[in-house]
N, C-alpha and C. Protein backbone atom coordinates (compact mmCIF):
# COMPACT_ATOMS: atom_id res chain seq x y z
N UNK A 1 -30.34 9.51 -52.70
CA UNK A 1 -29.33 10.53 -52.86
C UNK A 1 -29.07 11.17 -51.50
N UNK A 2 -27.68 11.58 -52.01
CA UNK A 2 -27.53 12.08 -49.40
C UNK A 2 -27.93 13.39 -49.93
N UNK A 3 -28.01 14.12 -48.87
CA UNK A 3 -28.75 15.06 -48.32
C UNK A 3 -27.65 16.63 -49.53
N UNK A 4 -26.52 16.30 -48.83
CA UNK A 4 -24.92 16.86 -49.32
C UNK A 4 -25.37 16.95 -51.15
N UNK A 5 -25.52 16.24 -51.78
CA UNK A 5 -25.57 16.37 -53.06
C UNK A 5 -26.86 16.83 -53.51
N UNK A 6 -27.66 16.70 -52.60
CA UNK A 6 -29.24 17.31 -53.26
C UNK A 6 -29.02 18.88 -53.00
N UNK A 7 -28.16 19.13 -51.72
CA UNK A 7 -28.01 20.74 -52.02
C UNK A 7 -27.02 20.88 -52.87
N UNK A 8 -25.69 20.27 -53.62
CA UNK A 8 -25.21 20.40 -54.81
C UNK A 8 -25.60 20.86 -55.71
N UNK A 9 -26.72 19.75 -55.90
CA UNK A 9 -27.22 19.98 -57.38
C UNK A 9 -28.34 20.87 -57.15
N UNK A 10 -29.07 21.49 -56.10
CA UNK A 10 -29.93 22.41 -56.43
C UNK A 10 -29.46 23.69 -56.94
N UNK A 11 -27.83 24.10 -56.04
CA UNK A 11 -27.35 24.78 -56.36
C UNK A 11 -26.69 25.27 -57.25
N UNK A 12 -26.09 24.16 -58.12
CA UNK A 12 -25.76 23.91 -59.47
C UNK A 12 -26.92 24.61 -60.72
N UNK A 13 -28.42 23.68 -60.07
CA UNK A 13 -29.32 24.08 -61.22
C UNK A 13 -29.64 25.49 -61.41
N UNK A 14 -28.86 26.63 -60.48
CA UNK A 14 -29.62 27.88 -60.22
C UNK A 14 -28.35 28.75 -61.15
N UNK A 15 -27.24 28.15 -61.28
CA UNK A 15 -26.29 28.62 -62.31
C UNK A 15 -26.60 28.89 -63.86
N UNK A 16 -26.14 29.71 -64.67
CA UNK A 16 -26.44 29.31 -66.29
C UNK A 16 -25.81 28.58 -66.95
N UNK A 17 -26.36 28.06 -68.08
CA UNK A 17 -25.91 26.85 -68.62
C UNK A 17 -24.44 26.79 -68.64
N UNK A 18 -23.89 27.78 -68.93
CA UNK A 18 -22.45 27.42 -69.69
C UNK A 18 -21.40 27.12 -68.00
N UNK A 19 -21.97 27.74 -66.61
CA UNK A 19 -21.27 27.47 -65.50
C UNK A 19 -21.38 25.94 -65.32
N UNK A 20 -22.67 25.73 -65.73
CA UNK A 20 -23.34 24.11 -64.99
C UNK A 20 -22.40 23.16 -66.30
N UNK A 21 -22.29 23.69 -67.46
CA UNK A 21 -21.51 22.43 -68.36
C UNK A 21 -20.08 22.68 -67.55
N UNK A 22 -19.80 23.46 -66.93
CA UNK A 22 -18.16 23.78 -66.51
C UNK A 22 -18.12 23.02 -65.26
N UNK A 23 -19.22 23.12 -64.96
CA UNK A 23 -18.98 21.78 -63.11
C UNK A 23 -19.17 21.07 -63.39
N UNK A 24 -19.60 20.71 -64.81
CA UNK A 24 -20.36 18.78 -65.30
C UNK A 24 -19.00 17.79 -65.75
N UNK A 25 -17.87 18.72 -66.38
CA UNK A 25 -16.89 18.68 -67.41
C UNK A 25 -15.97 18.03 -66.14
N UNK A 26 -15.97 19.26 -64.97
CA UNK A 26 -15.11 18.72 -63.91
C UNK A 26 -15.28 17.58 -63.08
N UNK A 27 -16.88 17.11 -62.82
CA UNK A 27 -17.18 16.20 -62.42
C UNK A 27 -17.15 14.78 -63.12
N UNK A 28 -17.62 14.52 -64.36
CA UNK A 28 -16.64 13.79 -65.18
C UNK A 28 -15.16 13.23 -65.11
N UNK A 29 -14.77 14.51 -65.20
CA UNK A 29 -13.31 14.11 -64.90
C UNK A 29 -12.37 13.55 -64.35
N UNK A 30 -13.51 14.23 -63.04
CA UNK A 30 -12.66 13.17 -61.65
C UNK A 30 -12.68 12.12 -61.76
N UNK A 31 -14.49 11.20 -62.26
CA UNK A 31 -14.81 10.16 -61.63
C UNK A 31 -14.26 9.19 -62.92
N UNK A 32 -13.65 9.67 -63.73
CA UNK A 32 -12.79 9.22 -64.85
C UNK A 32 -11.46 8.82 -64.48
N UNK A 33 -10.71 9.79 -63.58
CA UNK A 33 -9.98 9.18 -63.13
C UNK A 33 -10.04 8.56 -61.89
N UNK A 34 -11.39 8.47 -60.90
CA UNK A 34 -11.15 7.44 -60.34
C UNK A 34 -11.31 6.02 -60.31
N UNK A 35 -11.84 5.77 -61.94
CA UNK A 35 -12.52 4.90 -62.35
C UNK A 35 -11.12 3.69 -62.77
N UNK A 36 -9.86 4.13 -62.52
CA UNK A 36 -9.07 3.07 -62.74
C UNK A 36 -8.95 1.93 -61.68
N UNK A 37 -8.65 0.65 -62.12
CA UNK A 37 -8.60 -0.31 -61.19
C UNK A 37 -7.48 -0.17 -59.94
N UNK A 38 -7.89 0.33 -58.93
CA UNK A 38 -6.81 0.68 -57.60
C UNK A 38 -5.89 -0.99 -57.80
N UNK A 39 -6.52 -2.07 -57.75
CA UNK A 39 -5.84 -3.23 -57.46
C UNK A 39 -4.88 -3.28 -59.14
N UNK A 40 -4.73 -3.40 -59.86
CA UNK A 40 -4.20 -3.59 -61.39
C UNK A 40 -2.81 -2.16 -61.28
N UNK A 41 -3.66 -0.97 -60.53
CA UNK A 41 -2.44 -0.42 -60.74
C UNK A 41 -1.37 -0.61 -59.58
N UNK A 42 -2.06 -0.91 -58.27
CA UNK A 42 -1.20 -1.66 -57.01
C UNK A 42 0.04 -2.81 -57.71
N UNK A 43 -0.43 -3.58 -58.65
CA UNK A 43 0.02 -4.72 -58.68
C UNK A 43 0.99 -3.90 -59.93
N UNK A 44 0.96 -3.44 -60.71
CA UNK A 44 2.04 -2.52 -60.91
C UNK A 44 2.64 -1.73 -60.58
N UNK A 45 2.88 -0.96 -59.94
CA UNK A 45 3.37 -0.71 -58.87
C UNK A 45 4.85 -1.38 -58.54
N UNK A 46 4.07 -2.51 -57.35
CA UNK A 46 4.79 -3.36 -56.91
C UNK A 46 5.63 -3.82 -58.21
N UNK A 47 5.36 -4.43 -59.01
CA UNK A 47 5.75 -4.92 -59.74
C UNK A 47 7.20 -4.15 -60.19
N UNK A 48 7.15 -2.93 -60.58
CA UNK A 48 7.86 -2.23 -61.34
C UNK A 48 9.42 -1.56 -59.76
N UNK A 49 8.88 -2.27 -58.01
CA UNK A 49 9.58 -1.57 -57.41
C UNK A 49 9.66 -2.96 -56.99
N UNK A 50 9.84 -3.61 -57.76
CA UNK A 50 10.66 -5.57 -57.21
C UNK A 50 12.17 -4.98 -57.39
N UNK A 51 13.43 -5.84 -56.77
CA UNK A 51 14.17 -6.29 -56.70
C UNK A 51 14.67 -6.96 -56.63
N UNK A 52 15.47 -7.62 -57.30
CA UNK A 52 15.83 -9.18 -57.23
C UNK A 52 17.50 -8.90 -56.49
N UNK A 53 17.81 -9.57 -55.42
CA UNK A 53 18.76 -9.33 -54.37
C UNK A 53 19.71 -10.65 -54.05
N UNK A 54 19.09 -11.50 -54.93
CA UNK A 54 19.70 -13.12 -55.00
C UNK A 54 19.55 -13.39 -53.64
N UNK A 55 19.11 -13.22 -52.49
CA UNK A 55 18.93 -13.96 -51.26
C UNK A 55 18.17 -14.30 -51.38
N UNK A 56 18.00 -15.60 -51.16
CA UNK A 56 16.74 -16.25 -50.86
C UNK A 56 16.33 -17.17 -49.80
N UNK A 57 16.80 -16.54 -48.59
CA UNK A 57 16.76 -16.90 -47.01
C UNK A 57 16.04 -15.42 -46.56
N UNK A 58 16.03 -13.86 -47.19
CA UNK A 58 15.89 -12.49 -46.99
C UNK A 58 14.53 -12.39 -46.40
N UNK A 59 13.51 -13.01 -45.87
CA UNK A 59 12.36 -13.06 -45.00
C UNK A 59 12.72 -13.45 -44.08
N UNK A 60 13.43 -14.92 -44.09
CA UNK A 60 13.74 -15.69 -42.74
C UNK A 60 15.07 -15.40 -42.12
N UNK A 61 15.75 -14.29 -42.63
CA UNK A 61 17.61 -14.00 -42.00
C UNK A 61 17.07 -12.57 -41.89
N UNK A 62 15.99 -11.61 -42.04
CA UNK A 62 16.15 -10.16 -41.94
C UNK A 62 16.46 -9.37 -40.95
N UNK A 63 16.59 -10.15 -40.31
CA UNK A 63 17.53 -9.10 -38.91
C UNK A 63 19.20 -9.50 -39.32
N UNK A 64 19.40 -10.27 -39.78
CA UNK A 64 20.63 -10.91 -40.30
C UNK A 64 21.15 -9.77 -41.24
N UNK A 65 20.58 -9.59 -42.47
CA UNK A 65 21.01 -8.92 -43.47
C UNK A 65 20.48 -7.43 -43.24
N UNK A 66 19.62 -6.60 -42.50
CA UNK A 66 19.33 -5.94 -42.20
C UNK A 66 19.90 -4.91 -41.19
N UNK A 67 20.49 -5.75 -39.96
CA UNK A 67 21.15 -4.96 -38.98
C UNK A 67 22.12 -5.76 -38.40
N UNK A 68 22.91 -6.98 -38.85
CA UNK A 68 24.02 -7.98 -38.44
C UNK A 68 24.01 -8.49 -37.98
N UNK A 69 22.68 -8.95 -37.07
CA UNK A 69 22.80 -9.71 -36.27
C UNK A 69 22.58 -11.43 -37.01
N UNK A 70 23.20 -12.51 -35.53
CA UNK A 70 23.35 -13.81 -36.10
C UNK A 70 22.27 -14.31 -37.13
N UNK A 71 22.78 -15.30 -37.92
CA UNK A 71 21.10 -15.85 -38.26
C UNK A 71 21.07 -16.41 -37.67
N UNK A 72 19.69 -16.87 -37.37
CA UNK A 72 18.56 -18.14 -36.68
C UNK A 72 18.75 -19.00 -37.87
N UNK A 73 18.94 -20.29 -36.65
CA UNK A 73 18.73 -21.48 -37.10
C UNK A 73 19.76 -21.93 -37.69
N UNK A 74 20.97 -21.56 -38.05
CA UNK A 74 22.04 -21.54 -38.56
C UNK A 74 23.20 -22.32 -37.46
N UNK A 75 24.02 -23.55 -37.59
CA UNK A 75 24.22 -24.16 -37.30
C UNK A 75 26.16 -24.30 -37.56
């Protein structure tokens, strides 16, 4: 345990019960919500801020469609 949480919780234990269930409730809480999958909700996310733009040169022309200039490779 680090050093940081052993004075936490000593300090915690010196509270009365009903303060210490009120920092237990909050601590819970958090780690409840940090307990969601960062990658699952990334990939929603993304998912939900796709666009479909019908180009499908838009990686390889993006200075093209982006700021006018020529495309590459274009003949």
């Amino acid at each position: 345990m680090t050093e940081l949480l052993e004075q936490a919780i000593s300090q915690v234990r010196q509270l009365p019960d009903s303060e210490r269930n009120s920092i237990a409730a909050l601590i819970l809480k958090a780690l409840e919500q940090k307990q969601g999958d960062f990658w699952a909700d990334f990939d929603e996310i993304i998912a939900e801020s796709q666009v479909s733009t019908g180009i499908t040169d838009l990686s390889d022309q993006h200075d093209h469609y982006a700021h006018g200039g020529e495309k590459r490779g274009v003949e």
